[in-house]
C-alpha atoms as a PDB file:
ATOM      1  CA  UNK A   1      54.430  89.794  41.536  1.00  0.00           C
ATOM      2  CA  UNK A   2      56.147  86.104  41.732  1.00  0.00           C
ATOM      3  CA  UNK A   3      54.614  86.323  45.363  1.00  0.00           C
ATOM      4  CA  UNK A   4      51.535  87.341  44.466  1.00  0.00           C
ATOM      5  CA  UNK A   5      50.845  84.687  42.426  1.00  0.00           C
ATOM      6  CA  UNK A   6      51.889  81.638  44.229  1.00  0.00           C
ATOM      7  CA  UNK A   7      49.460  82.908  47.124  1.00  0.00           C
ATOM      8  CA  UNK A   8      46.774  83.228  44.258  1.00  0.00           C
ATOM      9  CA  UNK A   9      47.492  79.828  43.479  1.00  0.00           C
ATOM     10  CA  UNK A  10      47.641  78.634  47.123  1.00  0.00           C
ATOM     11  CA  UNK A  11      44.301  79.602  47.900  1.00  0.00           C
ATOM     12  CA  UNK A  12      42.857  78.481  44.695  1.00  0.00           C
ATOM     13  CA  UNK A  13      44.614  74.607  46.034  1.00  0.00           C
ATOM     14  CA  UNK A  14      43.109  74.899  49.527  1.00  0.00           C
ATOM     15  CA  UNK A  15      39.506  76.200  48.289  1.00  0.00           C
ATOM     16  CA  UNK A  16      39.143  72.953  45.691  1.00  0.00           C
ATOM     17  CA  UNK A  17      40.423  70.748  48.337  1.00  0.00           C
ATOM     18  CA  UNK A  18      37.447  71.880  50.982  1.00  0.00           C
ATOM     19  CA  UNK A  19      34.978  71.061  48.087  1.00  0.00           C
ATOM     20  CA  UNK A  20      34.858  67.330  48.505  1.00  0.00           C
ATOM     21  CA  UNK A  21      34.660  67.372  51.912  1.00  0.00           C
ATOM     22  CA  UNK A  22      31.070  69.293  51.595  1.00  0.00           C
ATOM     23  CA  UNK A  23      30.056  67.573  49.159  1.00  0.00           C
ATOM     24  CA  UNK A  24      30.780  64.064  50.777  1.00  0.00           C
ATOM     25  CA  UNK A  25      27.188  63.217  51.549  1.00  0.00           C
ATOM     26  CA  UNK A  26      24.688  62.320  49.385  1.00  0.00           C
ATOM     27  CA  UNK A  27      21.082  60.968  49.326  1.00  0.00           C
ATOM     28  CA  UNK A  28      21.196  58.117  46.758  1.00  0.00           C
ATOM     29  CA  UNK A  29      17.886  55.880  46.078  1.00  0.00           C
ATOM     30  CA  UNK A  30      17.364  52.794  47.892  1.00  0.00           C
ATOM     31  CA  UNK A  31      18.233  50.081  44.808  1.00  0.00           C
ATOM     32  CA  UNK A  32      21.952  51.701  44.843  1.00  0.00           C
ATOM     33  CA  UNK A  33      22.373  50.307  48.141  1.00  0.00           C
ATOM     34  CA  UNK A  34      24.681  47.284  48.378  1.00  0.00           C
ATOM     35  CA  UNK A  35      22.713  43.971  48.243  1.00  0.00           C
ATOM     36  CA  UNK A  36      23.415  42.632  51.349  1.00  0.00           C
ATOM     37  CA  UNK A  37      22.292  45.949  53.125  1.00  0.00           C
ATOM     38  CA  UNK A  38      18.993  45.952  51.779  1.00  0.00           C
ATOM     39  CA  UNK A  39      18.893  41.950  53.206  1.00  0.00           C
ATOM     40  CA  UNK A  40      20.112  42.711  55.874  1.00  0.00           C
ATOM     41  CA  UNK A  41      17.010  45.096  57.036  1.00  0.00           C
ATOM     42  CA  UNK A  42      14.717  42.906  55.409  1.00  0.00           C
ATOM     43  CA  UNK A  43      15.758  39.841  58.132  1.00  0.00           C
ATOM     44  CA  UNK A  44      16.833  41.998  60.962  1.00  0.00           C
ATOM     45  CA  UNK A  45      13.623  44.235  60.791  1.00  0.00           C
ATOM     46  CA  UNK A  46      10.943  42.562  58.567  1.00  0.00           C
ATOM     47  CA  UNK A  47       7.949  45.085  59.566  1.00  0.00           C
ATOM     48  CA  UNK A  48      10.177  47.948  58.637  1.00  0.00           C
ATOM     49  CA  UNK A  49      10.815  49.754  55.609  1.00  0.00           C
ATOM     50  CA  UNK A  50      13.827  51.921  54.226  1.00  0.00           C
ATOM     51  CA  UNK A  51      12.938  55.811  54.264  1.00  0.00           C
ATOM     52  CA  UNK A  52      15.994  57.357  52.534  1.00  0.00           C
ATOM     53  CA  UNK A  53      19.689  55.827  52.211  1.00  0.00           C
ATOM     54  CA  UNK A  54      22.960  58.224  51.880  1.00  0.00           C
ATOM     55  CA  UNK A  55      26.226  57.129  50.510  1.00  0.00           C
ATOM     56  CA  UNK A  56      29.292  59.105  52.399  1.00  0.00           C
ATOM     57  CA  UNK A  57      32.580  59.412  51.610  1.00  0.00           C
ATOM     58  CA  UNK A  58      35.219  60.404  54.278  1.00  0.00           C
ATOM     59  CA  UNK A  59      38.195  62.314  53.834  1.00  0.00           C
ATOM     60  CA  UNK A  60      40.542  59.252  52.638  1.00  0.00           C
ATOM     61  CA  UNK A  61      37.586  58.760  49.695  1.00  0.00           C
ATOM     62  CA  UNK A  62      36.085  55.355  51.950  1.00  0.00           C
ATOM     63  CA  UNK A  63      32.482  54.642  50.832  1.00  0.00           C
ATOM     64  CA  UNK A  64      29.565  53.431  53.540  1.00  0.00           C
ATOM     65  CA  UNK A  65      26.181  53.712  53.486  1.00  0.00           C
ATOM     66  CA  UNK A  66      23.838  55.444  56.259  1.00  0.00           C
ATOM     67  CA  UNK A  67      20.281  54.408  56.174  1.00  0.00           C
ATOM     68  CA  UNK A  68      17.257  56.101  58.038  1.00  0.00           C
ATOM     69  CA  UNK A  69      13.877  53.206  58.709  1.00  0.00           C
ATOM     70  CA  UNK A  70      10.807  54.195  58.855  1.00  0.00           C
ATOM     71  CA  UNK A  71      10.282  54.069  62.619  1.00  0.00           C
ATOM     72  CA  UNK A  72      13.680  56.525  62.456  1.00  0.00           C
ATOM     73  CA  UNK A  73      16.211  53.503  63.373  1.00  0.00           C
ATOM     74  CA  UNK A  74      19.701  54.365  62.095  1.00  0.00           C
ATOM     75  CA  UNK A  75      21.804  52.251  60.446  1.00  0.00           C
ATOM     76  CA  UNK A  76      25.634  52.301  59.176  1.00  0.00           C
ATOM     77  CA  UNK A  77      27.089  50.040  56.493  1.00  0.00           C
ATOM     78  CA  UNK A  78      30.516  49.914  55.184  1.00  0.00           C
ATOM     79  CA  UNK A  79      31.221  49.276  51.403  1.00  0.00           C
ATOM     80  CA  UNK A  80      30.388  45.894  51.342  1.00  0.00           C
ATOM     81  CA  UNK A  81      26.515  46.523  52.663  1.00  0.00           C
ATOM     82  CA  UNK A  82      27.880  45.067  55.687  1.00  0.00           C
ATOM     83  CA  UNK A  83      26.176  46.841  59.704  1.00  0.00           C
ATOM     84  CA  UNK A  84      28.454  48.624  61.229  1.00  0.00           C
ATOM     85  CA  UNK A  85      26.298  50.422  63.897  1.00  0.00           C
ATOM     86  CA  UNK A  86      22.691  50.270  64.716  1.00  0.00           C
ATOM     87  CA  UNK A  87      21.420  52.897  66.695  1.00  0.00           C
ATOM     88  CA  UNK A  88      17.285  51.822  67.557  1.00  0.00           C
ATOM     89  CA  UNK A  89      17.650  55.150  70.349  1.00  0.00           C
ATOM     90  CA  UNK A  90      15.392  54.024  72.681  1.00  0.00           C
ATOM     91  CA  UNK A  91      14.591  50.647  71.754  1.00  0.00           C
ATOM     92  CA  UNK A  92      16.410  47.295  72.510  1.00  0.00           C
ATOM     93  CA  UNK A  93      18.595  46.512  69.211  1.00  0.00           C
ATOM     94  CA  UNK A  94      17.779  42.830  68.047  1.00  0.00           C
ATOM     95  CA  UNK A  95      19.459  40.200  70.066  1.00  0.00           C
ATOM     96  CA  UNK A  96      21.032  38.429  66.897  1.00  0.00           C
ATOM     97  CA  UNK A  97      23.568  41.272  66.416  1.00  0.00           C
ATOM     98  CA  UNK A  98      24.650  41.343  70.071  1.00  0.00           C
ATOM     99  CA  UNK A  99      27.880  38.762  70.799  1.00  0.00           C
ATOM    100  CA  UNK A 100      26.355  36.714  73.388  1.00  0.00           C
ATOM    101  CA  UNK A 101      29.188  37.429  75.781  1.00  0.00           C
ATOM    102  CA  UNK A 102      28.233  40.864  75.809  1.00  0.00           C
ATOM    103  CA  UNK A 103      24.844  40.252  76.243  1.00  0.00           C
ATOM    104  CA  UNK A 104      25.576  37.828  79.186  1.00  0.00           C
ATOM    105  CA  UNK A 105      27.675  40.868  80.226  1.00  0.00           C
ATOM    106  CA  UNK A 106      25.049  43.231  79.991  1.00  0.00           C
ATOM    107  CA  UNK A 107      22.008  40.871  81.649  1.00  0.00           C
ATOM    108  CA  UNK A 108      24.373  40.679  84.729  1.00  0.00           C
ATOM    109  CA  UNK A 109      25.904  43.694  85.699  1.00  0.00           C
ATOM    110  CA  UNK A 110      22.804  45.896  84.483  1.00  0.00           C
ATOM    111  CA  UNK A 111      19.620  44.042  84.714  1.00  0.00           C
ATOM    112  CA  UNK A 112      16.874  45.557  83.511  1.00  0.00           C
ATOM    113  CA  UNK A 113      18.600  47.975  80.989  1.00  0.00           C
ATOM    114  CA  UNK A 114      18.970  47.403  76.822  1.00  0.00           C
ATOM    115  CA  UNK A 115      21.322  48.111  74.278  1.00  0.00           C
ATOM    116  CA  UNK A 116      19.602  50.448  72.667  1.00  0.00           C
ATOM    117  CA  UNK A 117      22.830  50.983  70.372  1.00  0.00           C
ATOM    118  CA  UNK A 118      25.984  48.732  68.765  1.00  0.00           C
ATOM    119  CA  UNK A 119      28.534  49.615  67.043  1.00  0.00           C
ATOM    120  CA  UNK A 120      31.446  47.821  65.703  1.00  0.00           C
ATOM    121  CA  UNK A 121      34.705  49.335  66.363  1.00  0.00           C
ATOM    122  CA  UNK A 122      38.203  48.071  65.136  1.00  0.00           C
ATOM    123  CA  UNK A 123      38.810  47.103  69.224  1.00  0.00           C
ATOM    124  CA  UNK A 124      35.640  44.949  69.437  1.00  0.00           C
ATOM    125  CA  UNK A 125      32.011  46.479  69.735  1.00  0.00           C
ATOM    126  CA  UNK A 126      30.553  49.458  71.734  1.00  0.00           C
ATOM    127  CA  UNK A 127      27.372  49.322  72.950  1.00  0.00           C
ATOM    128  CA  UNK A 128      24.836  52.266  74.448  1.00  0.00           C
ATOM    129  CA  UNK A 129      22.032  51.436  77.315  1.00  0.00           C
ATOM    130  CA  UNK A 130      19.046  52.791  77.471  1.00  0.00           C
ATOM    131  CA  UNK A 131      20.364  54.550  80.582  1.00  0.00           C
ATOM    132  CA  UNK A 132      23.204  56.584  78.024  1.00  0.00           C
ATOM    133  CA  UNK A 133      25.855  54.411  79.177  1.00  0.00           C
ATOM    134  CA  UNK A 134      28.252  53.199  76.733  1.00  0.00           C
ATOM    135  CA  UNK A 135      30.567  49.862  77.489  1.00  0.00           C
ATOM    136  CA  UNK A 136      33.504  49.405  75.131  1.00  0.00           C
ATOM    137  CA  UNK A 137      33.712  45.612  74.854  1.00  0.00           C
ATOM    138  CA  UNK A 138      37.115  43.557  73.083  1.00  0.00           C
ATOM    139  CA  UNK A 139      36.419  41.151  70.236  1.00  0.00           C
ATOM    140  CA  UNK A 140      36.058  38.564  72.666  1.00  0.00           C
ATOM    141  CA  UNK A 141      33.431  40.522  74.500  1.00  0.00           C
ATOM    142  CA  UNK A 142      35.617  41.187  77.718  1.00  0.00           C
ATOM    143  CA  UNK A 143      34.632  44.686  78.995  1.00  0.00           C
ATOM    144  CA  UNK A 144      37.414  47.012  78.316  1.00  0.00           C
ATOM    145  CA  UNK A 145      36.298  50.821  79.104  1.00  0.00           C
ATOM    146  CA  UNK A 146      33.232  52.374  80.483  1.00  0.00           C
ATOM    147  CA  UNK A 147      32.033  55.721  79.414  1.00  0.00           C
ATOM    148  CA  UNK A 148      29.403  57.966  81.531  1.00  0.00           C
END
């Protein structure tokens, strides 16, 4: 019986502990995102508009912010409202968020591509080209990995 019920319990522990994790994600309305996100896309991409913002939670309880435009850009902030990645797919991302050592980088060794994605990473920055290649870059924007 003993047996019985610590298993009971148990499972009743593991099931409430896989309930946060689904319900991590939610769509929140654009004036609950942090300040400097919203100014943020209203200097980086002034003919664009916000189409629906989510505030996540991973499994340590860490807040950021995901953020869909209305051209379907993605962007990623962290608690602060501060970019963490910008994903434009197919477009170039703006030049002011690109280190210009990685740009200089990038303009030499693969003319005629863009980083269509950044993403800031606790190395330094990744970065995707519009050819699906992504370059793993230090803080001081010395090429560290390539990934094909």
């Amino acid at each position: 019986m003993k047996k019985t019920v610590l298993y009971f319990a148990a499972l009743i522990c593991m099931m409430m502990q896989t309930v946060p994790t689904f319900a991590s994600d939610r769509v929140i309305p654009v004036n609950q995102l942090p300040a400097a996100a919203k100014t943020f896309v209203q200097k980086t991409f002034p003919n664009l508009t916000i189409s629906s913002a989510e505030i996540d939670f991973d499994d340590f309880g860490k807040k950021s912010y995901e953020v869909r435009l209305n051209n379907g850009f993605k962007l990623e902030f962290d608690a602060n409202g501060t970019w963490d990645q910008v994903d434009c797919y197919y477009k170039p991302v703006p030049a002011e968020l690109v280190p210009t050592a990685i740009a200089n980088y990038v303009k030499t060794h693969y003319a005629g591509l863009q980083i269509v994605k950044i993403d800031k990473e606790p190395y330094g920055f990744e970065v995707e080209l519009s050819n699906d290649l992504d370059l793993k870059f230090n803080n001081q924007g010395i090429l560290i990995d390539i990934d094909d």
